[in-house]
C-alpha atoms as a PDB file:
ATOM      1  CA  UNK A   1       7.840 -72.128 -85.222  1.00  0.00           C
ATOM      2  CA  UNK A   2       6.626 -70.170 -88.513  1.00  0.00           C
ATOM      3  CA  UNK A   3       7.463 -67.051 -87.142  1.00  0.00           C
ATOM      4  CA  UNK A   4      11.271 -68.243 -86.247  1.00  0.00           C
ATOM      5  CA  UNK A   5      11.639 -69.722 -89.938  1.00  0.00           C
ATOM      6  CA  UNK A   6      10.520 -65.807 -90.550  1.00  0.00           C
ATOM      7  CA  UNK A   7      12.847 -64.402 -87.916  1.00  0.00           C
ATOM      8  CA  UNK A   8      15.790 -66.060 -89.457  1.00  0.00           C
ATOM      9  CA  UNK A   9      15.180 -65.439 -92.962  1.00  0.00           C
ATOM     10  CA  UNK A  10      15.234 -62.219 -91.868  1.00  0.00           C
ATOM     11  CA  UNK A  11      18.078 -62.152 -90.577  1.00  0.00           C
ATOM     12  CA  UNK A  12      20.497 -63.871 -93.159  1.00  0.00           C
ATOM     13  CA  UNK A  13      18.856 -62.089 -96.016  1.00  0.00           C
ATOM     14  CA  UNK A  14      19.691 -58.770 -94.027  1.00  0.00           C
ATOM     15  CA  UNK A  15      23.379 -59.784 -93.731  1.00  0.00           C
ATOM     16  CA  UNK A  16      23.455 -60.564 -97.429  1.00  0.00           C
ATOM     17  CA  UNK A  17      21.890 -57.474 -98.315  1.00  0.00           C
ATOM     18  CA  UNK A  18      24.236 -55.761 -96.201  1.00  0.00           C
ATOM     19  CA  UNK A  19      27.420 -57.977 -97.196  1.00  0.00           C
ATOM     20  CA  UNK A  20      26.650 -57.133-100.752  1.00  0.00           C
ATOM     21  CA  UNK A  21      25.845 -52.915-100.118  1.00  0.00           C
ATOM     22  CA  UNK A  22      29.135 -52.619 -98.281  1.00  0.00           C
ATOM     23  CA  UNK A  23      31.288 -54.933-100.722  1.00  0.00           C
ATOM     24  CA  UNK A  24      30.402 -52.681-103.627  1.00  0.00           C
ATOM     25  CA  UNK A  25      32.540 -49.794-102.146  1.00  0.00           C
ATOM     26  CA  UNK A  26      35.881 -48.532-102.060  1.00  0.00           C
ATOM     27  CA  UNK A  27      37.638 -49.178 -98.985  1.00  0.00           C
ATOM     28  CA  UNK A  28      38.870 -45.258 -99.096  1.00  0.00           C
ATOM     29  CA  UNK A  29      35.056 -44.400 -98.588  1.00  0.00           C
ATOM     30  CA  UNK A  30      34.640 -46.339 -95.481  1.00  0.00           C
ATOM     31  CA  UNK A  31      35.173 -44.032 -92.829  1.00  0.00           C
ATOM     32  CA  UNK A  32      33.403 -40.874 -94.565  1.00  0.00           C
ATOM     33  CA  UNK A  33      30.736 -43.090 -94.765  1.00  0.00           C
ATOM     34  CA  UNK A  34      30.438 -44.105 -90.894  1.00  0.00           C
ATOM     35  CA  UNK A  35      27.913 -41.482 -90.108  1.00  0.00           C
ATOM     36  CA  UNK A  36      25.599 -42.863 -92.534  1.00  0.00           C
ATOM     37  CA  UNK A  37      26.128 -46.373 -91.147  1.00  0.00           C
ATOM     38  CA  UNK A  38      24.804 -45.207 -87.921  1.00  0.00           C
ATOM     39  CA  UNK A  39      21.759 -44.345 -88.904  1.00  0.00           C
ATOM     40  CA  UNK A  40      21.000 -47.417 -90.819  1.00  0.00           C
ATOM     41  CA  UNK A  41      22.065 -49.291 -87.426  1.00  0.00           C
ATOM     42  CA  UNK A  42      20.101 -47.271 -85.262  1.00  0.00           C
ATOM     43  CA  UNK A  43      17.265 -48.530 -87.206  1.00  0.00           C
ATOM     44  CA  UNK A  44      18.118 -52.123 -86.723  1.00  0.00           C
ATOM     45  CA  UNK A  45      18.266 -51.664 -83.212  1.00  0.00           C
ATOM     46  CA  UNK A  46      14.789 -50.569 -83.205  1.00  0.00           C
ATOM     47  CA  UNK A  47      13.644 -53.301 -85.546  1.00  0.00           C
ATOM     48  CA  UNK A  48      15.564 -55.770 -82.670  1.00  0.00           C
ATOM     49  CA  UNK A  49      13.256 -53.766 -79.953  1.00  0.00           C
ATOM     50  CA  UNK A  50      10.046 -54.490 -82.165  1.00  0.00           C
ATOM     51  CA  UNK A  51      11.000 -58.323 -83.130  1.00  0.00           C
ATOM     52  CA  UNK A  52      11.634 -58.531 -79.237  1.00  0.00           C
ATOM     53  CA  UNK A  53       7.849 -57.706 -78.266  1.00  0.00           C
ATOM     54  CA  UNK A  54       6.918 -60.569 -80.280  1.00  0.00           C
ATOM     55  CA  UNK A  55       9.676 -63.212 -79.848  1.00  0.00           C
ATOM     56  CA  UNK A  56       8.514 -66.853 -78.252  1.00  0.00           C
ATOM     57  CA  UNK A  57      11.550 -69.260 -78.386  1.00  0.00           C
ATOM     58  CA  UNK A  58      14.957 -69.150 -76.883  1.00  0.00           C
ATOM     59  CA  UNK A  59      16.798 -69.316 -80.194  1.00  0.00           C
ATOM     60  CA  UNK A  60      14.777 -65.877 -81.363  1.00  0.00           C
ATOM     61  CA  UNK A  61      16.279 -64.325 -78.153  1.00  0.00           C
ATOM     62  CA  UNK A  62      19.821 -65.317 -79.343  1.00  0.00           C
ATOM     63  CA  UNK A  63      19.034 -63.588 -82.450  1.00  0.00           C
ATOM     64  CA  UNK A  64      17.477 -60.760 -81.078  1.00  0.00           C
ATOM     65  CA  UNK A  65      20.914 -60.405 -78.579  1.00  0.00           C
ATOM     66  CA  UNK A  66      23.443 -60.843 -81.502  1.00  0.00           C
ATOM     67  CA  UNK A  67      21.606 -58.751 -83.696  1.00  0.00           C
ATOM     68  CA  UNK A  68      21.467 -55.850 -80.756  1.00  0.00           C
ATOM     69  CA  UNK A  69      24.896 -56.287 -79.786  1.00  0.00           C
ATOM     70  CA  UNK A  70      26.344 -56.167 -83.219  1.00  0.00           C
ATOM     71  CA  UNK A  71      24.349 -52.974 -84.031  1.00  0.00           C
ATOM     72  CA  UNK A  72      25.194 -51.372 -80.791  1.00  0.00           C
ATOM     73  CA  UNK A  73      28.825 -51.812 -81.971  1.00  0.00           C
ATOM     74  CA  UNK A  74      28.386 -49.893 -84.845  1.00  0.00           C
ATOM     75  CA  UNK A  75      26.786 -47.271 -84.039  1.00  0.00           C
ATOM     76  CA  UNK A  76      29.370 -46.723 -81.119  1.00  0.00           C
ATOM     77  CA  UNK A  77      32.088 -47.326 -83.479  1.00  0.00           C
ATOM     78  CA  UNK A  78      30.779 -45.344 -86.080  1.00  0.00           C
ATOM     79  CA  UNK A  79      30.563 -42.415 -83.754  1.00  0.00           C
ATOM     80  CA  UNK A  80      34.007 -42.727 -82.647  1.00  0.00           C
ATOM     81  CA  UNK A  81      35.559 -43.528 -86.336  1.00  0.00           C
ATOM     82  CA  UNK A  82      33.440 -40.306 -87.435  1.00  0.00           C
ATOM     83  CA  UNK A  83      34.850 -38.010 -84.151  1.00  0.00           C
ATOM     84  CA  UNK A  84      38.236 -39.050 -84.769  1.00  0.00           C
ATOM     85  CA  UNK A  85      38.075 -38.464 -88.538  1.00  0.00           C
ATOM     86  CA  UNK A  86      36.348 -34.739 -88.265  1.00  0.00           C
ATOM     87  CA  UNK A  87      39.535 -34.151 -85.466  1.00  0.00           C
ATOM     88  CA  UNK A  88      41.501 -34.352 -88.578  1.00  0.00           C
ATOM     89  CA  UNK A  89      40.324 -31.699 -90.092  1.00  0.00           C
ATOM     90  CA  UNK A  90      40.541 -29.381 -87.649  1.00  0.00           C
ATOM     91  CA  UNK A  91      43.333 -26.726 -88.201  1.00  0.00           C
ATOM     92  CA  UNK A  92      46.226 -27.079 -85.889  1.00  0.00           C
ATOM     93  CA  UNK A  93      45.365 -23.161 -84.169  1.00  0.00           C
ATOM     94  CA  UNK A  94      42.410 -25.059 -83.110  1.00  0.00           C
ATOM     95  CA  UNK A  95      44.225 -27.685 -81.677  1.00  0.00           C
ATOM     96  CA  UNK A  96      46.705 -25.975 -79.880  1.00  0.00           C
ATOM     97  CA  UNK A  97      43.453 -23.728 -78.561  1.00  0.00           C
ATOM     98  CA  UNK A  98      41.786 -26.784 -77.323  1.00  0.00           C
ATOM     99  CA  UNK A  99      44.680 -27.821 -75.921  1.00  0.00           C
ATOM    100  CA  UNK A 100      45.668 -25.309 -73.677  1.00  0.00           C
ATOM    101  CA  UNK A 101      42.287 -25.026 -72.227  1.00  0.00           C
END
């Protein structure tokens, strides 16, 4: 039980910590700073992978799941936010290139 008290502490004081990192900037800085995000999920997903090898109760596997899922989802949609936004800058010769190939 100790190390589900731990498990969940965890995991609130990591969405506060996160709540409070992403509040603090400007909403014009989001997608430039997508690629960044998915590093710092990546990581969570292999903290999820270590908490995993040592998780004993049912209600640390929903944790584990949500907590996989979620970062999963960002690091996917980071990618795609972060292709879509360097598509933009790509000068419209290239474009038309790429799109006649």
């Amino acid at each position: 039980m100790p190390t589900l008290v731990v498990s969940i502490t965890l995991f609130v004081l990591a969405l506060l910590i996160g709540i409070e990192v992403i509040g603090k900037v400007p909403a014009t800085l989001h997608t430039p700073l997508m690629s960044g995000a998915n590093s710092i999920h990546g990581i969570v997903i292999v903290g999820v992978v270590i908490v995993a090898a040592e998780a004993n109760s049912p209600l640390a596997y929903v944790f584990i799941f949500l907590a996989a899922v979620l970062g999963t989802m960002n690091v996917v949609g980071g990618y795609v936010v972060t292709d879509r936004m360097l598509e933009m800058f790509k000068s419209s010769k290239n474009k038309k290139k790429g799109e006649s190939k």
